[in-house]
C-alpha atoms as a PDB file:
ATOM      1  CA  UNK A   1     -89.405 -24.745-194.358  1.00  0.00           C
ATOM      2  CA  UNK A   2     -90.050 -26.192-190.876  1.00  0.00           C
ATOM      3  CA  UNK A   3     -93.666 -25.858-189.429  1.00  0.00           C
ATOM      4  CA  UNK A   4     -94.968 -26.384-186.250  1.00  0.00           C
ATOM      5  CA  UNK A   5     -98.792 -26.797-184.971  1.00  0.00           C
ATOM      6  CA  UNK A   6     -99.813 -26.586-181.312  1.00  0.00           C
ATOM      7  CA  UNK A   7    -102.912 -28.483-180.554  1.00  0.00           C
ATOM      8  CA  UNK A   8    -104.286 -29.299-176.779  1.00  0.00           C
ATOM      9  CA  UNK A   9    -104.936 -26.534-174.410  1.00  0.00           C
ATOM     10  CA  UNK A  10    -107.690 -25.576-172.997  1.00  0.00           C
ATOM     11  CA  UNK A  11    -109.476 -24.251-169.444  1.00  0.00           C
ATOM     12  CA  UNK A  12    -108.743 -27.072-166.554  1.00  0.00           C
ATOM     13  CA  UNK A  13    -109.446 -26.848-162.785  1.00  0.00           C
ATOM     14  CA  UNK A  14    -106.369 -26.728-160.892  1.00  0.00           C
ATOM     15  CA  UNK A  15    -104.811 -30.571-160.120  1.00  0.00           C
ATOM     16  CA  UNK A  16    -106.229 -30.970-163.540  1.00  0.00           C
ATOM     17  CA  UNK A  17    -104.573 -32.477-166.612  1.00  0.00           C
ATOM     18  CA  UNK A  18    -103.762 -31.428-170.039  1.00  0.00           C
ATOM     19  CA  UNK A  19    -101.188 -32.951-172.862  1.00  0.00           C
ATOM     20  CA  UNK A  20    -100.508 -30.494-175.795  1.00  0.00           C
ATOM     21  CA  UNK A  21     -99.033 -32.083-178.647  1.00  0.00           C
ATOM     22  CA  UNK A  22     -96.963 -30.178-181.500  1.00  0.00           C
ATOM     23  CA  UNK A  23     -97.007 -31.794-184.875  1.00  0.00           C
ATOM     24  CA  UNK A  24     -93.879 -30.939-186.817  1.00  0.00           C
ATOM     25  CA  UNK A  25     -93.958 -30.746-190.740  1.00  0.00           C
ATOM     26  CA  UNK A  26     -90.496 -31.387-192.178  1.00  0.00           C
ATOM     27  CA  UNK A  27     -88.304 -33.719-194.067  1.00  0.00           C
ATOM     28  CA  UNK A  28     -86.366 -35.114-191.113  1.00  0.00           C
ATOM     29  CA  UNK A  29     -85.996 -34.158-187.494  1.00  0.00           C
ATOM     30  CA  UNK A  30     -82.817 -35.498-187.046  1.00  0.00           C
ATOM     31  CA  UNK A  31     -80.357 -34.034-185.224  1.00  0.00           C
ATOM     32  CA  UNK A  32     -82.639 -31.441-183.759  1.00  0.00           C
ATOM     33  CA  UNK A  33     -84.374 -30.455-180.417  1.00  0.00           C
ATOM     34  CA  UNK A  34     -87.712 -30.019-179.598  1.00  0.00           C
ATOM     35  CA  UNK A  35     -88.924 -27.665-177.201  1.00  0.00           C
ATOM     36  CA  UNK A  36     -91.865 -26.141-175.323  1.00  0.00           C
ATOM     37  CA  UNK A  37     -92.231 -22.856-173.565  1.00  0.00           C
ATOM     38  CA  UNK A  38     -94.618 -20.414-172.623  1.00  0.00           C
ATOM     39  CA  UNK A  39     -95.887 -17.185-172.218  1.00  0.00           C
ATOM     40  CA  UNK A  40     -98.123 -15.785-169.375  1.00  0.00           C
ATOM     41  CA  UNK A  41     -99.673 -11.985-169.634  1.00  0.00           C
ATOM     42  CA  UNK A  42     -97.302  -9.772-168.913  1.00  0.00           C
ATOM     43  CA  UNK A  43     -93.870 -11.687-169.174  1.00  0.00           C
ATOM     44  CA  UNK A  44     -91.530 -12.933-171.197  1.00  0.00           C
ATOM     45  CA  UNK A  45     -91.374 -16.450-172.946  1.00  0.00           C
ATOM     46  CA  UNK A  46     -90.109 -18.645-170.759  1.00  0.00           C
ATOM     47  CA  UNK A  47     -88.368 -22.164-170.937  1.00  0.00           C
ATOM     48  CA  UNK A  48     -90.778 -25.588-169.959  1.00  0.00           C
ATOM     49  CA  UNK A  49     -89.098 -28.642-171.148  1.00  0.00           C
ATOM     50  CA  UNK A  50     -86.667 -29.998-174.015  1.00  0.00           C
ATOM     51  CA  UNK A  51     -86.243 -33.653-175.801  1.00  0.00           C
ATOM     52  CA  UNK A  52     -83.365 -34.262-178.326  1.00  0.00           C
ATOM     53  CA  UNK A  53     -84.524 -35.741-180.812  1.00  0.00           C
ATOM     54  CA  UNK A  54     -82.726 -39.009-181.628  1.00  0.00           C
ATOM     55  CA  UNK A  55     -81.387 -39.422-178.109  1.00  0.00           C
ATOM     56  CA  UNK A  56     -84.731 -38.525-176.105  1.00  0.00           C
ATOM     57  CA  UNK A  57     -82.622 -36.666-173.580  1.00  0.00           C
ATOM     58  CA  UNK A  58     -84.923 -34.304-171.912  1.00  0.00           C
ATOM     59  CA  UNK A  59     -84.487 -31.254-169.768  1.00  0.00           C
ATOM     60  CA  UNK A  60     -87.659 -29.371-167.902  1.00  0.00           C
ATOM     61  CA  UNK A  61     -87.218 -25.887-165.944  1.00  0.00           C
ATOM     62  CA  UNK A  62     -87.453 -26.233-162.443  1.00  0.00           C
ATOM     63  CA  UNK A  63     -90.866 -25.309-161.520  1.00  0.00           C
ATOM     64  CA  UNK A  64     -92.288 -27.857-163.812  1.00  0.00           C
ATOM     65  CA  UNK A  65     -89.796 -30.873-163.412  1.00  0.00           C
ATOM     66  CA  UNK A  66     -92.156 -34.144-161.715  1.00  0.00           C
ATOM     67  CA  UNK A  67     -95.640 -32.329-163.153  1.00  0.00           C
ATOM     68  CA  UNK A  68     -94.265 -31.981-166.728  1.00  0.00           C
ATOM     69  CA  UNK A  69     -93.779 -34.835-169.254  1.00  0.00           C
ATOM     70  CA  UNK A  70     -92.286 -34.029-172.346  1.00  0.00           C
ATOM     71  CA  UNK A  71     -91.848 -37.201-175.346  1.00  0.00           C
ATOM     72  CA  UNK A  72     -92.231 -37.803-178.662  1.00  0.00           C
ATOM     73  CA  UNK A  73     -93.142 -40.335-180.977  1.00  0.00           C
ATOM     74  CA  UNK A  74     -92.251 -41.604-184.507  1.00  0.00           C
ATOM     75  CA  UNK A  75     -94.693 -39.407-186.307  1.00  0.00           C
ATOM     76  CA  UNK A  76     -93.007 -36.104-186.030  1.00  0.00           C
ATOM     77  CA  UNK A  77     -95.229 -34.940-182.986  1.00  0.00           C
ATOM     78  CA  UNK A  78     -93.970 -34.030-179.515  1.00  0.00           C
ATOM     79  CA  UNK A  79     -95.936 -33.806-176.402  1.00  0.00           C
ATOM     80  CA  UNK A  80     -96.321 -31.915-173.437  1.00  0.00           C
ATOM     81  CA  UNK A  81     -97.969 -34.097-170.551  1.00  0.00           C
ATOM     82  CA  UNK A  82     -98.833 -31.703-167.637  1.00  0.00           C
ATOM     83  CA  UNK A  83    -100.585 -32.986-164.605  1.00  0.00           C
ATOM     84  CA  UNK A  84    -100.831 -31.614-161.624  1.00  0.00           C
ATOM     85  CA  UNK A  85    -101.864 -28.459-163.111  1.00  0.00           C
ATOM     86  CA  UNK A  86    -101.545 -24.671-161.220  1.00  0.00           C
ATOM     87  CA  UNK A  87    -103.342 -21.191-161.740  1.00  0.00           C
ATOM     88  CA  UNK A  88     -99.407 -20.218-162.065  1.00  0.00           C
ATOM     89  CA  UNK A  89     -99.463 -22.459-165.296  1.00  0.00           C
ATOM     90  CA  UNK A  90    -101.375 -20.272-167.153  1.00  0.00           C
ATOM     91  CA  UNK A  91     -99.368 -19.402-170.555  1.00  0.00           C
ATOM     92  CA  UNK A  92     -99.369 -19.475-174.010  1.00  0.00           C
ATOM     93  CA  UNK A  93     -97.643 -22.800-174.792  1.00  0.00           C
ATOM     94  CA  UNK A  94     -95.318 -22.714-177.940  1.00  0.00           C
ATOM     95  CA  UNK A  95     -93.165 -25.192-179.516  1.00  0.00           C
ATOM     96  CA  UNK A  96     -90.046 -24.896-181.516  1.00  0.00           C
ATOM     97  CA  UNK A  97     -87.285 -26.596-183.031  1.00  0.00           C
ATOM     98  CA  UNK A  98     -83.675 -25.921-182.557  1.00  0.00           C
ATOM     99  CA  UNK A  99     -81.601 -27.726-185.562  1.00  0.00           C
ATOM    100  CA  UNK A 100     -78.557 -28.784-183.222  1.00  0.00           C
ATOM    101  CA  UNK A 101     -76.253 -28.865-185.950  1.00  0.00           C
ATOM    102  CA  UNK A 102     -76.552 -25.435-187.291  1.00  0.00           C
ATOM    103  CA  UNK A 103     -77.819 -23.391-184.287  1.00  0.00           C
ATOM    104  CA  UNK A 104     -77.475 -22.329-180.975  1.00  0.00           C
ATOM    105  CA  UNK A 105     -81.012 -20.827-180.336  1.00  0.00           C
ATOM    106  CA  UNK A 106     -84.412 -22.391-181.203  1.00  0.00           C
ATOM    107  CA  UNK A 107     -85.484 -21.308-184.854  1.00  0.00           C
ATOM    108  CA  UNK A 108     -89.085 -22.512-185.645  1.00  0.00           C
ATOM    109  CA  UNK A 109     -91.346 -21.816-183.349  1.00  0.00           C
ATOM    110  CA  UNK A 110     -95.329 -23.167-183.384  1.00  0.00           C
ATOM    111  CA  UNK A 111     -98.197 -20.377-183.155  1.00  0.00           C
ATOM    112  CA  UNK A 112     -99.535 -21.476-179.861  1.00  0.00           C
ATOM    113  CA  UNK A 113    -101.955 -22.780-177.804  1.00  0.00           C
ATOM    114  CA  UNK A 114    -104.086 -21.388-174.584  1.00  0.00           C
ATOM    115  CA  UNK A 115    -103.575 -23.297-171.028  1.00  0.00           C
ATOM    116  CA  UNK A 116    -105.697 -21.784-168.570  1.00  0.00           C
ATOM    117  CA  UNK A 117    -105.963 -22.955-165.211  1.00  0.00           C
ATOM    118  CA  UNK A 118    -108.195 -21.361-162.807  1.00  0.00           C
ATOM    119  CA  UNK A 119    -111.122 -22.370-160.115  1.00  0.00           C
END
């Protein structure tokens, strides 16, 4: 089985900085994606940002794209670098794992972490 551990939020000031990291236990991540998204009160999960893998191809959701850093390194860990952070932030960060070769939709997901931005 794949897990998936969030580590890295916290309460910031906005224009603050966080970087969440998401340490993967499995044989291999080969051939898979790594993604984050997140979940503010009251609506649904949303997309952040998106690396392949073996390519490091990345993709980020608009409202995040030149704040948002998403990379990985050899270790099986993938990170989340936000700066520039807003109140409108504020989520429940998740990661998860889509294995590109069998499926279409992320399958593993991470249980969480708390990013709260506020003054």
């Amino acid at each position: 089985q794949v897990q998936l551990v969030e580590s890295g939020g916290g309460l910031v000031q906005p224009g603050d900085s966080l970087r969440l990291a998401c340490t993967a236990s499995a044989r291999t991540l080969r051939d898979t994606t790594l993604g984050w998204f997140r979940q503010a009160p009251g609506k649904e999960r949303t997309f952040v940002a998106s690396i392949k893998w073996e390519s490091f191809e990345t993709s980020y959701e608009e409202t995040v794209r030149g704040r948002f850093t998403i990379s990985r390194d050899n270790a099986n860990t993938v990170y989340l670098q936000m700066n520039s952070l807003k109140p409108e932030d504020t989520a429940v960060y998740y990661c998860a794992v889509r294995r590109d070769a069998y499926s279409y939709t992320y399958d593993h997901w991470g249980q969480g972490t708390q990013v709260t931005v506020s003054s």
